[in-house]
Every structure is written in C-alpha cells, then in structure tokens.
N, C-alpha and C. Protein backbone atom coordinates (compact mmCIF):
# COMPACT_ATOMS: atom_id res chain seq x y z
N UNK A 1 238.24 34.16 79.36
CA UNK A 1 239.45 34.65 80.00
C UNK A 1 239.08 35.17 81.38
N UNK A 2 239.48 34.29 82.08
CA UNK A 2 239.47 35.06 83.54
C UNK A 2 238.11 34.59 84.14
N UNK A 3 236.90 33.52 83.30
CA UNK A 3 235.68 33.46 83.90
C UNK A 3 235.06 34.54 82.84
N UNK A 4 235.35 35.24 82.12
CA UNK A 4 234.41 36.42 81.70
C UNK A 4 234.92 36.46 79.91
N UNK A 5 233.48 36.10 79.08
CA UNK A 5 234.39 36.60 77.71
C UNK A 5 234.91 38.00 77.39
N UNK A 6 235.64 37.37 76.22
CA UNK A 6 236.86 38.42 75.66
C UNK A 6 236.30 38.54 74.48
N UNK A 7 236.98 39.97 74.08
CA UNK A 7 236.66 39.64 72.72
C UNK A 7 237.49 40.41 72.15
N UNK A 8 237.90 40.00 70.52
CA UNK A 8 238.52 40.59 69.65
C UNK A 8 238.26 41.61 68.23
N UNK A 9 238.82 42.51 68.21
CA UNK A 9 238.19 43.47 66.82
C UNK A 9 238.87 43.17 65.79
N UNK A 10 238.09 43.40 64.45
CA UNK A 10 238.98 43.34 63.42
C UNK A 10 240.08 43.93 63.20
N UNK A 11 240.48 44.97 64.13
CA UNK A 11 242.02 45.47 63.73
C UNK A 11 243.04 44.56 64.69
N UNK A 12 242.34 43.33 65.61
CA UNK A 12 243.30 42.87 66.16
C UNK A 12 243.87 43.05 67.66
N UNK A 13 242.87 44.07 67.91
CA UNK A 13 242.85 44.74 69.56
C UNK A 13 241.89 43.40 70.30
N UNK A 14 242.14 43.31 71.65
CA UNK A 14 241.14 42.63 72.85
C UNK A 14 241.02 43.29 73.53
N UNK A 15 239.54 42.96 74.31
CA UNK A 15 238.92 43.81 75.35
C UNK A 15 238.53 42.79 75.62
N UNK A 16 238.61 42.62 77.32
CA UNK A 16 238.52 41.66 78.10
C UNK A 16 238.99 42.46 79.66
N UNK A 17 238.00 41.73 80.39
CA UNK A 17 238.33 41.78 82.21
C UNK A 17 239.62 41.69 82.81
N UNK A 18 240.39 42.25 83.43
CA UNK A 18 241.29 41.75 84.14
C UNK A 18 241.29 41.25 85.72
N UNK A 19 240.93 40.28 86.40
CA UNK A 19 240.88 39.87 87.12
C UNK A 19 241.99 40.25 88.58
N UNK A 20 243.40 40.50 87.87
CA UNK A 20 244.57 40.83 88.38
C UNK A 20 244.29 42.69 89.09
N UNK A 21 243.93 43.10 88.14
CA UNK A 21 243.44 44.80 88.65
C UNK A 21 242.38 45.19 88.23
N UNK A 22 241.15 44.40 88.50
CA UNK A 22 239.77 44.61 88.35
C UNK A 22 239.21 45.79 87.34
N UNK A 23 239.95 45.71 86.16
CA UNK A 23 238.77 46.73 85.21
C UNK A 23 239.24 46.17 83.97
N UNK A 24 238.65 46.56 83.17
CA UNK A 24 237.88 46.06 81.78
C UNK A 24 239.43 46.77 80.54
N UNK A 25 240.40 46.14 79.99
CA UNK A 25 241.54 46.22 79.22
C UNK A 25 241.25 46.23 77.47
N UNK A 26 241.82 47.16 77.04
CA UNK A 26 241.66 47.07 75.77
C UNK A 26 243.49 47.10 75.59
N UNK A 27 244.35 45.82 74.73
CA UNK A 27 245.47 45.47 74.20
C UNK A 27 245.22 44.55 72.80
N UNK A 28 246.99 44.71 72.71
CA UNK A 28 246.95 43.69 71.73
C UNK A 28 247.26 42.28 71.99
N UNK A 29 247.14 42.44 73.11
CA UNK A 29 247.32 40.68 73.72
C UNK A 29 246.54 40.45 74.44
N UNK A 30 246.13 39.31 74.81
CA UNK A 30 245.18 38.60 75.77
C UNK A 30 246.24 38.03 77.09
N UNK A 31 246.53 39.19 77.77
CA UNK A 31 247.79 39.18 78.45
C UNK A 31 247.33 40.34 79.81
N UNK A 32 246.83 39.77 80.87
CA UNK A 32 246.37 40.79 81.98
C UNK A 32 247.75 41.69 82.51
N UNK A 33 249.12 40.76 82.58
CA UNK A 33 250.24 41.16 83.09
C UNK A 33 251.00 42.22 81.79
N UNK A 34 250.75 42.02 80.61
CA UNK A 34 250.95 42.96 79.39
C UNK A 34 250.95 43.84 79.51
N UNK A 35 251.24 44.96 78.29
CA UNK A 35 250.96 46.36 78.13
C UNK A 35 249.77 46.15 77.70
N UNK A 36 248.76 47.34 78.09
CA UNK A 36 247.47 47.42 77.45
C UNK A 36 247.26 49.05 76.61
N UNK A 37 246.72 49.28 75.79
CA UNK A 37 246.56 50.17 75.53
C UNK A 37 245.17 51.56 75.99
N UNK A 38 244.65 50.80 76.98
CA UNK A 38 243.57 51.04 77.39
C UNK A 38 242.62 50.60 78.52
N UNK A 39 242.78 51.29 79.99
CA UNK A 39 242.11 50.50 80.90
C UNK A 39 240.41 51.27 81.04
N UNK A 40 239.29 50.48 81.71
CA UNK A 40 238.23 50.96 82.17
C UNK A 40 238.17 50.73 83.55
N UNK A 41 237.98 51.36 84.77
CA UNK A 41 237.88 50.62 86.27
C UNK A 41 236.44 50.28 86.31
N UNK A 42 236.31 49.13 86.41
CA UNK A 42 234.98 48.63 86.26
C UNK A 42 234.22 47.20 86.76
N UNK A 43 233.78 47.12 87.38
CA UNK A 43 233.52 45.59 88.03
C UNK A 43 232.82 44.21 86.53
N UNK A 44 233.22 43.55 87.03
CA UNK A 44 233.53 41.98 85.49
C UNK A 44 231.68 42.36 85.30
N UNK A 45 231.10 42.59 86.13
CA UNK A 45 229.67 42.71 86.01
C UNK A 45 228.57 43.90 84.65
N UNK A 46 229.91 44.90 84.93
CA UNK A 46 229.20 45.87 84.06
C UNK A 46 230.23 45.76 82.84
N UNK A 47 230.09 45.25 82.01
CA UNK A 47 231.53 45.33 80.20
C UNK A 47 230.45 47.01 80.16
N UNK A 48 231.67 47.31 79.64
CA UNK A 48 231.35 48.97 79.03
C UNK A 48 230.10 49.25 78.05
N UNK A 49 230.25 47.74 77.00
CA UNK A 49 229.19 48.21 76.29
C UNK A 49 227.51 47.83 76.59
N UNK A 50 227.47 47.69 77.53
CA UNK A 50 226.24 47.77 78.23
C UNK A 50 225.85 49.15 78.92
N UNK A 51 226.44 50.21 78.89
CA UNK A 51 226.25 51.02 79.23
C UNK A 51 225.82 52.11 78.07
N UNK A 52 224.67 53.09 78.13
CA UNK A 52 223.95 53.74 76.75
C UNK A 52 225.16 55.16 76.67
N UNK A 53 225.79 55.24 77.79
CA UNK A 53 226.57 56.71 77.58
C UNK A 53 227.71 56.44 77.05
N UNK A 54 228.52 57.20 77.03
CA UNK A 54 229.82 57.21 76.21
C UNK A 54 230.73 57.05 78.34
N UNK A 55 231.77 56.22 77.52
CA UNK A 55 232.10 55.53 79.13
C UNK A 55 233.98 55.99 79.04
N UNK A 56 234.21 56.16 80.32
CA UNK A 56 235.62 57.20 80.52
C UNK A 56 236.59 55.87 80.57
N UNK A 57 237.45 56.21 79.78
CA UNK A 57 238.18 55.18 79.78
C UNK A 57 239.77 55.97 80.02
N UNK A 58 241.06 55.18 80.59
CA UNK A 58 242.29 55.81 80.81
C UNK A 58 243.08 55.19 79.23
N UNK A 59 243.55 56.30 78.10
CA UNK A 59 243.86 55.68 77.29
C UNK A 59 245.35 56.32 77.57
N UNK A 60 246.47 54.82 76.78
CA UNK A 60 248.11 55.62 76.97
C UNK A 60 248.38 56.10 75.64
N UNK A 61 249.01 57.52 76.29
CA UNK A 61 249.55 58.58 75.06
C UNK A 61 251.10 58.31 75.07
N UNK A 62 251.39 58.32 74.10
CA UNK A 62 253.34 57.58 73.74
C UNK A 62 254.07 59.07 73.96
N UNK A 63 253.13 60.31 73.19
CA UNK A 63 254.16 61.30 73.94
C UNK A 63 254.09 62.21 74.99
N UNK A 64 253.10 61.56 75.99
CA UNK A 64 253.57 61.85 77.18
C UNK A 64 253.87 61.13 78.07
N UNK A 65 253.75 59.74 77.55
CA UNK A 65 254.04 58.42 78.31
C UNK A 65 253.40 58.32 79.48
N UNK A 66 251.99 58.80 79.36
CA UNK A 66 250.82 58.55 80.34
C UNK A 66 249.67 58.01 80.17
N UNK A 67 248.90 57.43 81.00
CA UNK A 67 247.22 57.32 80.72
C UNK A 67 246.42 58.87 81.12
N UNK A 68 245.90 58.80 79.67
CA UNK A 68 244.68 60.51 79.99
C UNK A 68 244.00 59.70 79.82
N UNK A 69 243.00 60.74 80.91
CA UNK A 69 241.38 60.35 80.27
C UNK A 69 241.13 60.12 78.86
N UNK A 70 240.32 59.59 78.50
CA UNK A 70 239.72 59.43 77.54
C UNK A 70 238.14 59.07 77.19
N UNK A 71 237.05 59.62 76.34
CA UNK A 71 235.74 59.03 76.14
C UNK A 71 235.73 58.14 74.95
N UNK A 72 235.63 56.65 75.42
CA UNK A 72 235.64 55.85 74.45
C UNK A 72 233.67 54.74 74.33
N UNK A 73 233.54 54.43 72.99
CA UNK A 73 232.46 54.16 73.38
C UNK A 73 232.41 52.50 73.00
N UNK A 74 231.68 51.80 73.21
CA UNK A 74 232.62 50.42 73.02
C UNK A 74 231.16 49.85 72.37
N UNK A 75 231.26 48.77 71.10
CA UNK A 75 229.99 48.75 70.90
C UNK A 75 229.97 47.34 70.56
N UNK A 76 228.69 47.02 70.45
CA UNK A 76 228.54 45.42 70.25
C UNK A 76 228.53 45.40 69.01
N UNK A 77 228.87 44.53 67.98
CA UNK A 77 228.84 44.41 66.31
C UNK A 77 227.26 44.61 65.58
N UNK A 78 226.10 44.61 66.43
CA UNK A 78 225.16 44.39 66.25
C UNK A 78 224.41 45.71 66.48
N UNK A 79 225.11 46.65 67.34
CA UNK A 79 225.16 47.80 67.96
C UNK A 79 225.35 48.61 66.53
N UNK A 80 225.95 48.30 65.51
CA UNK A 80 226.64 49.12 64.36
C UNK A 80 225.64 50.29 63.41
C-alpha cells in the first residue's frame, strides 16, 4: 500500500503508511482518506516497530472527539 507494506492484526485493525499525510495509520480500513483510529508522524522509513522505546502515537477519544497523545507500542508477531 502506497509502496510500503501494511499490515493487519487479528482483531482486524491496519497499520500502514500514509503517503497522503506522511505518518504511519492504525484503522479499520486500508483507506488513507478514511477515519483512522490512530496516527504516528513518521517518515515511510522508520514503521514504529523498529523502534526499542515505546513510540507516541495521536490516538482518537469518542468522548472528547479528539486525538490525545497516546504511548502505544507496536510489535512484530515474532516480537511476542
């Protein structure tokens, strides 16, 4: 997607690059123009889970109908 893999979790979420506003999307669609539930600002170069720290991600809260910060840690299946 976009030149850069995607990938999907067993609950059905994607995390994948967005090319359109350059950082790293966690939704339930493989949809850059979509709602996402989760952005990272991040260049296609670094995916989050290459990184050893716990990585700041903007997650949306429904009752305040905003993105907060958030520390999310993103892991490879192998990572487990």
């Amino acid at each position: 997607f976009n030149g850069i893999p995607a990938f999907t979790s067993a609950s059905g979420y994607y995390l994948f690059w967005s090319r359109l506003f350059a950082d790293w999307k966690i939704a339930e669609r493989l949809d850059e123009e979509g709602l996402c539930t989760a952005y990272h600002d991040a260049d296609s170069n670094s995916p989050p889970w290459l990184r050893n720290a716990q990585t700041g991600w903007s997650v949306w809260t429904s009752h305040l109908r905003a993105f907060e910060p958030c520390v999310l840690v993103v892991r490879d299946q192998d990572q487990r």
